[in-house]
Protein backbone atom coordinates (compact mmCIF):
# COMPACT_ATOMS: atom_id res chain seq x y z
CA UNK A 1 -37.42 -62.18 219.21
CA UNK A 2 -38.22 -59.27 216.92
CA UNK A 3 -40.66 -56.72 218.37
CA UNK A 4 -43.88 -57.20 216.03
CA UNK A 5 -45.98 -55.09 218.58
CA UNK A 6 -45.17 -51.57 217.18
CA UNK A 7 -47.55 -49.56 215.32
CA UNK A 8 -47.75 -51.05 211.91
CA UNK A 9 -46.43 -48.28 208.86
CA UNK A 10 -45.84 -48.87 205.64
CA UNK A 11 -49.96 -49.66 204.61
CA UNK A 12 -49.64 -49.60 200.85
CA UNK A 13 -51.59 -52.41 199.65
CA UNK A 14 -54.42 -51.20 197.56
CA UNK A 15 -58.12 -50.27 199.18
CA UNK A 16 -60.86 -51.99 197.61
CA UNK A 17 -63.27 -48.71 196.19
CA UNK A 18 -66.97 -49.53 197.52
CA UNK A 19 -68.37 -49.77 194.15
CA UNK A 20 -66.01 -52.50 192.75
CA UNK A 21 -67.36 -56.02 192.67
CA UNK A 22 -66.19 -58.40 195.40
CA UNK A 23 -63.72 -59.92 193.47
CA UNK A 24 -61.60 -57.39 192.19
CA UNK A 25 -57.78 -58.13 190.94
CA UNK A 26 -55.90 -56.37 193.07
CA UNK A 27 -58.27 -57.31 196.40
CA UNK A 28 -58.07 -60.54 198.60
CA UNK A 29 -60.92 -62.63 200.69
CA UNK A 30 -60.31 -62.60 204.52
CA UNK A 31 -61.86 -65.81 206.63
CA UNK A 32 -62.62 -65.35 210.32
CA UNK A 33 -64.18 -67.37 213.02
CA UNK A 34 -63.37 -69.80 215.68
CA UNK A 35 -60.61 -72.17 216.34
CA UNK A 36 -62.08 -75.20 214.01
CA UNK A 37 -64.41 -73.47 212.00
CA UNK A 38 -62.72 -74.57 208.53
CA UNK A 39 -60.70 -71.30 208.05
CA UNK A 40 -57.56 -73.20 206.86
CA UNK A 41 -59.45 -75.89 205.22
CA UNK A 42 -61.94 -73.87 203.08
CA UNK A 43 -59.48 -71.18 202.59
CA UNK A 44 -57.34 -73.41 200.13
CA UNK A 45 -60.34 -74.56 198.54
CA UNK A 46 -61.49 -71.14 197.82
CA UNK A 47 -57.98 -70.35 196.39
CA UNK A 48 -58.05 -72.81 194.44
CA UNK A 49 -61.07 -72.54 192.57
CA UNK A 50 -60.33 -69.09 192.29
CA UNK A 51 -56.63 -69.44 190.92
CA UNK A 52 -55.18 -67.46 193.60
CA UNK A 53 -52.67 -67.93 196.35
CA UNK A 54 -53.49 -68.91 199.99
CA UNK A 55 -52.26 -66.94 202.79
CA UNK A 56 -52.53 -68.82 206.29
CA UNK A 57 -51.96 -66.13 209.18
CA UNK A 58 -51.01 -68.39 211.69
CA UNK A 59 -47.90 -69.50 209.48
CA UNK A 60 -46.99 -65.85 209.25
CA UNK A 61 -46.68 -65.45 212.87
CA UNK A 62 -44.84 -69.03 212.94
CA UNK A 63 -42.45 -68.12 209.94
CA UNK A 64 -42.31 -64.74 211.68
CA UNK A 65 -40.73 -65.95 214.91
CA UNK A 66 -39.90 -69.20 213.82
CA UNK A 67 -41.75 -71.25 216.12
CA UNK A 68 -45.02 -73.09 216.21
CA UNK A 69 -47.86 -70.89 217.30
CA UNK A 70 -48.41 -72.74 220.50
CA UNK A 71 -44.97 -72.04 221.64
CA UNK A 72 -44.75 -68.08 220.10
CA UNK A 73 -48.11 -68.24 222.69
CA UNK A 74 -46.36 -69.45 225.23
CA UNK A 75 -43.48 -67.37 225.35
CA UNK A 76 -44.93 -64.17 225.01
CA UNK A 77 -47.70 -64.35 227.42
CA UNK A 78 -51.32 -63.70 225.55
CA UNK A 79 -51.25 -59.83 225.76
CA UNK A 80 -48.22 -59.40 223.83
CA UNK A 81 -48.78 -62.29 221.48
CA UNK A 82 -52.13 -60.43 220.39
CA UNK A 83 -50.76 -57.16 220.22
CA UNK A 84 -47.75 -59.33 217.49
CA UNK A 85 -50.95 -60.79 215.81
CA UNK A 86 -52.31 -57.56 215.15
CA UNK A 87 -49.14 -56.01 213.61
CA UNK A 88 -48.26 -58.93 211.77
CA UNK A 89 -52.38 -58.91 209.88
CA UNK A 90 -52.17 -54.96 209.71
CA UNK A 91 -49.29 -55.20 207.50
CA UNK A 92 -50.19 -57.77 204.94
CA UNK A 93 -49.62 -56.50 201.78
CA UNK A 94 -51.04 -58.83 199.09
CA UNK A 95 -53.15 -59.36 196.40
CA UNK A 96 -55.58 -62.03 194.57
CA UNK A 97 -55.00 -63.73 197.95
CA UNK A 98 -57.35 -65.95 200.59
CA UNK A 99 -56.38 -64.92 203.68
CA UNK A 100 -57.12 -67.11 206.68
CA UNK A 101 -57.04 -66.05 210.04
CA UNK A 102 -56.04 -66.79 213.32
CA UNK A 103 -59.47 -66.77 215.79
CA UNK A 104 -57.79 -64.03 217.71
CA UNK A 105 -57.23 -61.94 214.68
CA UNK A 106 -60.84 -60.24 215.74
CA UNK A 107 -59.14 -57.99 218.99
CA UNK A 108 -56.87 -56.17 216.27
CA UNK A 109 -58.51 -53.12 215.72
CA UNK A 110 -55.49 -52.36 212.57
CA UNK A 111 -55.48 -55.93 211.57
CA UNK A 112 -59.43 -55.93 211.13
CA UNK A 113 -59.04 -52.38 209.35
CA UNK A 114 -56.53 -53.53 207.02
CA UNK A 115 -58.93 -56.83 206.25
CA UNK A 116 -61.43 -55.06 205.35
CA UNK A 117 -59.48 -52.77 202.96
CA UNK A 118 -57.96 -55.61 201.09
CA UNK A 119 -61.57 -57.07 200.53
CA UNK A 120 -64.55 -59.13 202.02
CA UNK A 121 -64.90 -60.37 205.11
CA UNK A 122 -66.71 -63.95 205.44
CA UNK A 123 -67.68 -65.29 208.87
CA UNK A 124 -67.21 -68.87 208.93
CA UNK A 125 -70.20 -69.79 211.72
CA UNK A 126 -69.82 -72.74 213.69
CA UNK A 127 -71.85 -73.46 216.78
CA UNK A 128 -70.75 -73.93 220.25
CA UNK A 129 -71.28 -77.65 219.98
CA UNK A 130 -69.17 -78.26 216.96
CA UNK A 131 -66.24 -75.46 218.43
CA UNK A 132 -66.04 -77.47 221.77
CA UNK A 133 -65.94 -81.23 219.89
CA UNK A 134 -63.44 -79.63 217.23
CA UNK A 135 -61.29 -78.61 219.60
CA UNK A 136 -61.11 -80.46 222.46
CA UNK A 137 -59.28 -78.92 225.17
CA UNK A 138 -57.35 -76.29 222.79
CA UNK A 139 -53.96 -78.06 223.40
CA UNK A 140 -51.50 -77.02 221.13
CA UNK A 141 -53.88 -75.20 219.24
CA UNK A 142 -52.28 -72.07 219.94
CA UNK A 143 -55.93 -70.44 221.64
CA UNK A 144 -55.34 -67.63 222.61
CA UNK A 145 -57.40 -67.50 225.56
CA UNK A 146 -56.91 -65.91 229.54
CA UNK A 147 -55.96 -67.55 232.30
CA UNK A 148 -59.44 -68.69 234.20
CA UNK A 149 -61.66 -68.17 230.86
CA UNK A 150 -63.43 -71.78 229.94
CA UNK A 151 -63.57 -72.08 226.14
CA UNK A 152 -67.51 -71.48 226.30
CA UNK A 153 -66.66 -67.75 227.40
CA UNK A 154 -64.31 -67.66 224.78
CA UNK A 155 -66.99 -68.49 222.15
CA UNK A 156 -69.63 -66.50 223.65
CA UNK A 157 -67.18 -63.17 223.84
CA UNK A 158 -66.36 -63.92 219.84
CA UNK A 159 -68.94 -64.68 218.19
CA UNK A 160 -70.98 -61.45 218.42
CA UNK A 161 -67.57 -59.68 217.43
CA UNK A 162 -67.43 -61.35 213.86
CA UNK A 163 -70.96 -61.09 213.44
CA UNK A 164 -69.98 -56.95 213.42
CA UNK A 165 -67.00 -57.60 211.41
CA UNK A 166 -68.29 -59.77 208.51
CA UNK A 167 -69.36 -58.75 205.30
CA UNK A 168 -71.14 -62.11 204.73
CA UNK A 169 -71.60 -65.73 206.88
CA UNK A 170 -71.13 -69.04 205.95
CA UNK A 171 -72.42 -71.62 208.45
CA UNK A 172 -69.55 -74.49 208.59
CA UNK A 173 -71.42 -77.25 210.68
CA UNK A 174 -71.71 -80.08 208.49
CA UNK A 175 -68.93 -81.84 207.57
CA UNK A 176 -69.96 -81.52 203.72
CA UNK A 177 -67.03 -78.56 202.86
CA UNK A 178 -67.63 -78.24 198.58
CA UNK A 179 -71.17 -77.11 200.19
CA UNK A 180 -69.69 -74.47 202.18
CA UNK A 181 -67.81 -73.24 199.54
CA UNK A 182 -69.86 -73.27 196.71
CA UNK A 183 -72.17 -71.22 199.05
CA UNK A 184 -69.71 -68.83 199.64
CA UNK A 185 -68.23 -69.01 195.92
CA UNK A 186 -71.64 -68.01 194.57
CA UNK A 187 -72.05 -64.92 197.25
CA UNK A 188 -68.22 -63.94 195.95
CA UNK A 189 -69.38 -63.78 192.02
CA UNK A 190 -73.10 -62.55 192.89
CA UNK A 191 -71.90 -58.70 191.77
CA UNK A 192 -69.87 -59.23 188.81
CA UNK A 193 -70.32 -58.40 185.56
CA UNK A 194 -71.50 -61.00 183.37
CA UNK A 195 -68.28 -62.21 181.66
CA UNK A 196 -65.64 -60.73 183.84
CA UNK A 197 -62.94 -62.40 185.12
CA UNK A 198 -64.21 -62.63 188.49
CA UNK A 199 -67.37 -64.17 186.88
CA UNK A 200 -65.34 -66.60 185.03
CA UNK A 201 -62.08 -67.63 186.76
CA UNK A 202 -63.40 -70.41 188.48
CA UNK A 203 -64.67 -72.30 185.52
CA UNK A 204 -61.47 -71.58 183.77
CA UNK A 205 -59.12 -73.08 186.84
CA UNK A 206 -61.53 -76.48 186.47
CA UNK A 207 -61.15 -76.46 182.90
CA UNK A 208 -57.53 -76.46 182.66
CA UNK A 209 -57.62 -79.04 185.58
């Protein structure tokens, strides 16, 4: 396998100026939360409406190493498949993008830093109930998760983490996912100008549906 735990180089995807709108044309829309919150699901959605393209982190790593996540996990042991993850995120370089993340994606101090450059960060909340029913017993799931840790520590050591590292948080509970997003759509648009492209791109994409 390649080594994708180096120090990433190379950043040179634009940084989103604090006082542009959250939508901004050269900026993306990062999802994080736990293993079933939706981040795959609502992602596309999101892109859609939007008219832009969908970037699914977990099928980096897997076109990376070409393997499914589970087994990349697997082989590398959890230390170095995190420290991989983090590389991997920290040098995305795209634009008018929904990126959804991996659960793990939170321990990359780069990967986080280059998240937040390309754009917002939205928390997709889920509660401990609905992670545990979601996801069973994590098989095949590619959780990344230590030897001897039950998935309630896991969800108890994460959650506080995106709580620091969102910009915004959608709760993803209920089953009813055009709520979720039109929630989150409507937080997305809330600073544009009125009759900017951000504003308006959604309405467009239905139209020419």
């Amino acid at each position: 396998m390649s080594d994708a735990s180096k120090s990433p180089r190379g950043h040179d995807a634009p940084q989103a100026p604090a006082d542009l709108p959250r939508l901004w044309p050269q900026g993306a829309v990062s999802l994080i939360g736990m293993a079933g919150a939706g981040k795959s699901t609502l992602g596309r959605l999101l892109a859609e409406k939007l008219g832009w393209a969908h970037v699914d982190t977990d099928k980096v790593i897997e076109a990376y190493y070409g393997l499914p996540l589970q087994d990349v996990l697997d082989g590398m042991g959890l230390e170095a498949f995190l420290k991989a993850e983090n590389t991997l995120v920290a040098l995305l370089n795209v634009r008018r993008a929904v990126i959804s993340t991996g659960g793990s994606v939170i321990y990359g101090r780069e990967a986080m830093e280059r998240l937040k450059l390309l754009g917002p960060v939205v928390h997709l909340n889920i509660s401990m109930a609905s992670f545990l029913k979601r996801v069973g017993d994590g098989g095949n799931r590619g959780l990344a998760i230590a030897p001897g840790r039950t998935r309630e520590d896991l969800f108890n050591e994460r959650q506080p983490l995106y709580q620091a590292a969102a910009d915004f948080a959608v709760s993803t509970d209920s089953s009813d996912q055009q709520a979720s997003l039109e929630k989150l759509h409507a937080w997305l648009v809330a600073d544009a100008p009125t009759g900017s492209t951000a504003a308006s791109q959604s309405t467009t994409t239905e139209k020419k549906a």
